[in-house]
Protein backbone atom coordinates (compact mmCIF):
# COMPACT_ATOMS: atom_id res chain seq x y z
CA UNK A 1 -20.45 -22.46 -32.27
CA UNK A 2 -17.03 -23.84 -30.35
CA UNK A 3 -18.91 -27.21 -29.91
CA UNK A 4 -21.68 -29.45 -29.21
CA UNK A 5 -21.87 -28.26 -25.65
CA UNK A 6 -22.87 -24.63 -27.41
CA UNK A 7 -26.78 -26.50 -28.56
CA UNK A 8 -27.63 -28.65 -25.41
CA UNK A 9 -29.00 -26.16 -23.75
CA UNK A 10 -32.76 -27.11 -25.53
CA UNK A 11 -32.84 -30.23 -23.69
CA UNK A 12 -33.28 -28.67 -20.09
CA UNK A 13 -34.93 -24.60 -21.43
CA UNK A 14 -37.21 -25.39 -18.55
CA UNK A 15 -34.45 -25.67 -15.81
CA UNK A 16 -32.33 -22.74 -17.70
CA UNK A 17 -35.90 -20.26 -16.98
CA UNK A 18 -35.59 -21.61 -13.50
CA UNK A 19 -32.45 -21.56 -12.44
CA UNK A 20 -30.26 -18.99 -14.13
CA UNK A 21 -30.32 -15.41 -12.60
CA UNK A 22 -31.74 -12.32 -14.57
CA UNK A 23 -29.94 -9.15 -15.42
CA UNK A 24 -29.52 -6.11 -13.77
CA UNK A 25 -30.96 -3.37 -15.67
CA UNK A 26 -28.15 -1.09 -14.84
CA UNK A 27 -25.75 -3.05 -16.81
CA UNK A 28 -27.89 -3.21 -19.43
CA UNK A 29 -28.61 0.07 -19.74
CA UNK A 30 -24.20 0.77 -19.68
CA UNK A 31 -24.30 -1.38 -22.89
CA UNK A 32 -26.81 -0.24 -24.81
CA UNK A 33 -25.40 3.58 -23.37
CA UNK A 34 -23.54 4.85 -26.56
CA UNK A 35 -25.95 4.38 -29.36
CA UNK A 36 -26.91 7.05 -31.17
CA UNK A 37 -29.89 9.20 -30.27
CA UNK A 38 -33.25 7.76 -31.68
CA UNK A 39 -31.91 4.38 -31.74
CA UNK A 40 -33.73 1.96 -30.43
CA UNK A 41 -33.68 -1.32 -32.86
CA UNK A 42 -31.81 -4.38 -30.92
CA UNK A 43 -31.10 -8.10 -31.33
CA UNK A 44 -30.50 -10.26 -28.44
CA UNK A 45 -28.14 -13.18 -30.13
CA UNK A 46 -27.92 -16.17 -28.09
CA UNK A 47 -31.33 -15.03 -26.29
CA UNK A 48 -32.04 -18.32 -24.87
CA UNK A 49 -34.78 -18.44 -22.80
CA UNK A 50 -34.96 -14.36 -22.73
CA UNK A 51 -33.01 -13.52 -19.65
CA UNK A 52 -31.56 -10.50 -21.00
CA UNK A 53 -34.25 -9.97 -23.79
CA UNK A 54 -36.92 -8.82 -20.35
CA UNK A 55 -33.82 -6.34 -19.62
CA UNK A 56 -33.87 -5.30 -23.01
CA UNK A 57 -37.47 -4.45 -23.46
CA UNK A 58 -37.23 -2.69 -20.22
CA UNK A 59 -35.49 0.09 -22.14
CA UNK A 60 -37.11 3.30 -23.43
CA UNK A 61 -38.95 2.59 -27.06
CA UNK A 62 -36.62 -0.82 -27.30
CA UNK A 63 -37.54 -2.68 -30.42
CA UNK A 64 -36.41 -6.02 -29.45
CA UNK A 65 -36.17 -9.34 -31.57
CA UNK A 66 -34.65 -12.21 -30.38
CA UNK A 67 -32.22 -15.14 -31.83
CA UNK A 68 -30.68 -18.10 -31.11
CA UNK A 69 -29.74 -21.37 -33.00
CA UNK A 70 -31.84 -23.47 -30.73
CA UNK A 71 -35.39 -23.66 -31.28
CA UNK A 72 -36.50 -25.26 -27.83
CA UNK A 73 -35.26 -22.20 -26.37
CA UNK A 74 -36.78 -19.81 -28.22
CA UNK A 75 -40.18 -21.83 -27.74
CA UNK A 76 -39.97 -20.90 -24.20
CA UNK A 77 -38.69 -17.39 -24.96
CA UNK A 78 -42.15 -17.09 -26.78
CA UNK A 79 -44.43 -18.33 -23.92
CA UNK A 80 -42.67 -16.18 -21.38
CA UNK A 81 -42.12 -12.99 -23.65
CA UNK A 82 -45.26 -13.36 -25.85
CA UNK A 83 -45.09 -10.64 -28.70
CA UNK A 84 -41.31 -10.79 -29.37
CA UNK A 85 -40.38 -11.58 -33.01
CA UNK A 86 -37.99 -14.92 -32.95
CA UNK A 87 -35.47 -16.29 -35.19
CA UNK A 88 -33.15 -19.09 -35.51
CA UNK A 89 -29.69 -17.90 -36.10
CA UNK A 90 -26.53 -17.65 -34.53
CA UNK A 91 -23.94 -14.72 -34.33
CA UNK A 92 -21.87 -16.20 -36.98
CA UNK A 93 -25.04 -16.53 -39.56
CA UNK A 94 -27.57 -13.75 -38.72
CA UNK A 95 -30.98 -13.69 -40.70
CA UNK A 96 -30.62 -10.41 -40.63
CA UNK A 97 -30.66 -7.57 -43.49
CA UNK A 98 -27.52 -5.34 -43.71
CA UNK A 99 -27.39 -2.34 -41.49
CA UNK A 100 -30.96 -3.22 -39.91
CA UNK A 101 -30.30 -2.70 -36.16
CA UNK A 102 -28.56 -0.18 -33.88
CA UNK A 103 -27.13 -2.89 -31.43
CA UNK A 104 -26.46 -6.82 -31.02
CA UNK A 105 -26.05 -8.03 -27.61
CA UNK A 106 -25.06 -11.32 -26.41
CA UNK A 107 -26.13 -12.48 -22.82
CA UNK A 108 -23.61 -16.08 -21.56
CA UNK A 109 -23.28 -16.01 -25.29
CA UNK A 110 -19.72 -14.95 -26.87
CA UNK A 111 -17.64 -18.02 -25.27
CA UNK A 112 -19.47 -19.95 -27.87
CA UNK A 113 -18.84 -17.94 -30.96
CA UNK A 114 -15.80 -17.89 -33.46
CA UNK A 115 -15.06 -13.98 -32.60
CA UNK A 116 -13.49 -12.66 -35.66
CA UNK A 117 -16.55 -13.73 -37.83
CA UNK A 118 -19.04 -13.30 -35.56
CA UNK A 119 -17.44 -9.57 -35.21
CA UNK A 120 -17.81 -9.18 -39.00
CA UNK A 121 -21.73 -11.08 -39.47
CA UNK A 122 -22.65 -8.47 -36.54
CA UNK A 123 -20.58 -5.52 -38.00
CA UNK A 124 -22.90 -6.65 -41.45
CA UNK A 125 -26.34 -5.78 -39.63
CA UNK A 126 -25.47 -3.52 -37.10
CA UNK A 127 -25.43 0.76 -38.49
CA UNK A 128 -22.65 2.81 -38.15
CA UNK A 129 -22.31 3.90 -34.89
CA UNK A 130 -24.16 0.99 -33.24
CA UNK A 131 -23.32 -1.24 -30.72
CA UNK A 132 -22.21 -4.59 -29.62
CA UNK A 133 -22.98 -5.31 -26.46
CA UNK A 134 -21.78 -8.73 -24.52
CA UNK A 135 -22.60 -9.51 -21.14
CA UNK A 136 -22.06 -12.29 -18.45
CA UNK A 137 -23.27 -13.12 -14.72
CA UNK A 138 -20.90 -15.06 -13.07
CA UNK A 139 -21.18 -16.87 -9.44
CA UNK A 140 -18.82 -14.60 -7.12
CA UNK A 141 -16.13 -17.13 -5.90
CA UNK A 142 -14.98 -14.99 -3.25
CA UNK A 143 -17.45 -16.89 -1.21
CA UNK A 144 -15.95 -20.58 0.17
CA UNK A 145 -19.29 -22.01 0.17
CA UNK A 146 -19.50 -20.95 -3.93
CA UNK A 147 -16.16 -22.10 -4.69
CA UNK A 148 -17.32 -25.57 -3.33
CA UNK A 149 -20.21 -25.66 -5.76
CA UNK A 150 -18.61 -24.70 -8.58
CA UNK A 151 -15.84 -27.25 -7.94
CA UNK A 152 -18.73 -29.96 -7.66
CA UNK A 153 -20.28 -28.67 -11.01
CA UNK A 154 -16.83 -27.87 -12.64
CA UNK A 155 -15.91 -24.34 -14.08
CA UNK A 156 -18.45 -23.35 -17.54
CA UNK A 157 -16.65 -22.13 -20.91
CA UNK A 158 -17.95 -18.69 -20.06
CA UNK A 159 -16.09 -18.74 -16.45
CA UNK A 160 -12.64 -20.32 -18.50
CA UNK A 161 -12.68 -17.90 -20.84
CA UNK A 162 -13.55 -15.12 -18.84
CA UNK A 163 -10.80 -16.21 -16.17
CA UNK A 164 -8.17 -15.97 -19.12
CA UNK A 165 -8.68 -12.50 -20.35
CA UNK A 166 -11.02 -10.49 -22.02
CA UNK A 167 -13.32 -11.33 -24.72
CA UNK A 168 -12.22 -10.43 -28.47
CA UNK A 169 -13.33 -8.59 -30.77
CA UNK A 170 -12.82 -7.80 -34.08
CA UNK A 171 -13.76 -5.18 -36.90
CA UNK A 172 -15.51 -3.41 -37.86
CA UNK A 173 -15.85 -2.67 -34.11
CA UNK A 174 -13.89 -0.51 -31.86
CA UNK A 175 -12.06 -1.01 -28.36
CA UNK A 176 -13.96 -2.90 -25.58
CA UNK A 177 -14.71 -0.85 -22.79
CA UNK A 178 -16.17 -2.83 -19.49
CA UNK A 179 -17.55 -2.50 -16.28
CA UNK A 180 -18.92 -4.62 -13.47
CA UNK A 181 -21.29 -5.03 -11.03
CA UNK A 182 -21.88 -6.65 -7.87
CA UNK A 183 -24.74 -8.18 -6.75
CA UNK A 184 -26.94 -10.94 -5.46
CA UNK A 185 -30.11 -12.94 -5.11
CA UNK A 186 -31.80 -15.30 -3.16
CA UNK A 187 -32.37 -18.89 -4.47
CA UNK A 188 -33.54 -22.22 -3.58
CA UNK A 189 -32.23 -25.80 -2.70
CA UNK A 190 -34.70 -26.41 -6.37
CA UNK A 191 -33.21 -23.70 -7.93
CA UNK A 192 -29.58 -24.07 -7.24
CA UNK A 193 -30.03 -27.58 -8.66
CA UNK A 194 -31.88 -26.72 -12.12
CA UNK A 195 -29.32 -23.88 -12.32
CA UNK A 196 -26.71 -27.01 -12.23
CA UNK A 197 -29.02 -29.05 -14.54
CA UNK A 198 -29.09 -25.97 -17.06
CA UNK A 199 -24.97 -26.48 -17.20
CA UNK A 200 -23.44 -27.41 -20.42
CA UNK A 201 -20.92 -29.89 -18.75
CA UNK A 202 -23.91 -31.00 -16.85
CA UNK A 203 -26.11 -31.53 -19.55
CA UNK A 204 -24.09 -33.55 -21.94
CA UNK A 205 -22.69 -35.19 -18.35
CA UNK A 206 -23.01 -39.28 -17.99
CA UNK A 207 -25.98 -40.38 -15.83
CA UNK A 208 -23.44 -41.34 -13.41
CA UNK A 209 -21.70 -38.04 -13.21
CA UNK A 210 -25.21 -36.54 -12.69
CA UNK A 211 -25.96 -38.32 -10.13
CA UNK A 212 -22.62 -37.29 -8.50
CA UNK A 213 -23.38 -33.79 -8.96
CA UNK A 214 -26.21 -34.09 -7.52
CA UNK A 215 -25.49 -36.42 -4.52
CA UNK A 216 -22.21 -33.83 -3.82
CA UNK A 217 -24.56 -30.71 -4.03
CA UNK A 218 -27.41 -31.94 -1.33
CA UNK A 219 -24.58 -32.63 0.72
CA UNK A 220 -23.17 -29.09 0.57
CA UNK A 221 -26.83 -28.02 1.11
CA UNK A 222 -27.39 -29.83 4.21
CA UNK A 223 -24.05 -28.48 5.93
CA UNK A 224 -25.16 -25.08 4.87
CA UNK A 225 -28.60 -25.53 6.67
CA UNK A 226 -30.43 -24.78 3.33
CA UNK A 227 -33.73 -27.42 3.14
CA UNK A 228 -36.26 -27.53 0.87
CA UNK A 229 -38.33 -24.40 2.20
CA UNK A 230 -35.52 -21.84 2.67
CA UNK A 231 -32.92 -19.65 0.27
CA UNK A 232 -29.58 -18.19 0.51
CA UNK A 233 -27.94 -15.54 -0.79
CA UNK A 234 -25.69 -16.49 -3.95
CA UNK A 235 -23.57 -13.66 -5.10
CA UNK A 236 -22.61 -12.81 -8.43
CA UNK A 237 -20.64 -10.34 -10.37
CA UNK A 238 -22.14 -8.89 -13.27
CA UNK A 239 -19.21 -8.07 -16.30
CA UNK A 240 -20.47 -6.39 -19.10
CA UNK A 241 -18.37 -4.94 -22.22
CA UNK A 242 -19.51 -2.75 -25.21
CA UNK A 243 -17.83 -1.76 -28.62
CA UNK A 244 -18.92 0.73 -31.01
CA UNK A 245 -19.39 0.22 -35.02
CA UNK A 246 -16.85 2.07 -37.04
């Protein structure tokens, strides 16, 4: 994992359910689009809380086990998605036999990894002819009011990386291709803030720059109008990219 920010996310799995945004199925389905017929075996790496492993079992016949190398997240994974086989590992160190699953995804997940060997542990489990699937939801900053909150929360590794280029990877699997999708959803004054509490930088944040963040946020709030009771519309862009196994 790049660094400590990579296993903080434990601390606040209840604000991650809350606040981060689902998938959209359509992207999901693009990923998992080129495996081969009768394929249906996938892990979800990084899986969190299970944001994209509820996309994942929406899938025809999906077999879907989940992983991630924090175990408060996969405890709430397993009260929200009872039935789904969990594991502790990370994309770098899969518990995984060799050549036991037609695709790996990763949901807000490969900014954390060491590409070139997570490229090879995956290539390890994945079949011939499988996939690796990574996918991202980012806030669409085309939107002042967005731009503002981000600059209060300050830009994720996800959004830095991202913002510099494409995501690597390595062999044993082929070219990226990618695609994107825009969309949005309605969310609360609460949920806007445990979305920020769910934040790496957040999370491993002093007390004091919490309470800036916070502070700086309700103020943005109240000059958009948005109390307690109400939503607004916060836009995102969907990127999702998919490789095949040699």
């Amino acid at each position: 994992m790049a660094d400590e920010r990579a296993t903080s996310f434990g601390a606040r799995a209840g604000d991650y359910e809350a606040g981060r945004p689902e998938y959209p199925f359509a992207a999901v389905a693009w990923m998992l689009e080129p495996m081969p017929d009768g394929s249906r075996r996938i892990a979800d790496v990084g899986a969190g809380t299970g944001k994209l492993t509820r996309a994942l079992l929406a899938a025809p016949d999906a077999e879907v086990i989940a992983l991630d190398p924090d175990p408060a997240m996969l405890a709430t994974l397993s009260v929200s998605i009872p039935g789904v086989p969990t594991f502790v590992g990370s994309a770098e160190r899969l518990p995984l036999p060799d050549s036991s699953v037609d695709a790996v995804v990763l949901g807000q997940a490969w900014h954390w990894v060491e590409p070139v060997a997570a490229s090879t542990e995956i290539g390890r489990v994945v079949r011939s002819g499988g996939v690796l699937g990574l996918i991202w939801n980012i806030r669409d900053e085309r939107q002042e009011w967005v731009r503002r909150l981000t600059a209060i929360m300050h830009g994720s590794a996800a959004e830095e990386m991202l913002a510099a280029g494409d995501p690597v990877v390595s062999a044993p699997f082929g070219a990226l291709e990618q695609d994107s999708w825009e969309w949005s959803r309605p969310i609360t004054r609460s949920q806007l803030h445990s979305m920020a509490s769910s934040r790496s930088y957040v999370i491993t944040a002093s007390d004091e720059e919490k309470a800036r963040i916070r502070r700086e946020m309700d103020a943005l709030f109240d000059e958009l109008g948005l109390d307690a009771d109400g939503a607004i519309d916060l836009p995102y862009v969907t990127r999702a990219f998919r490789a095949v196994r040699d």
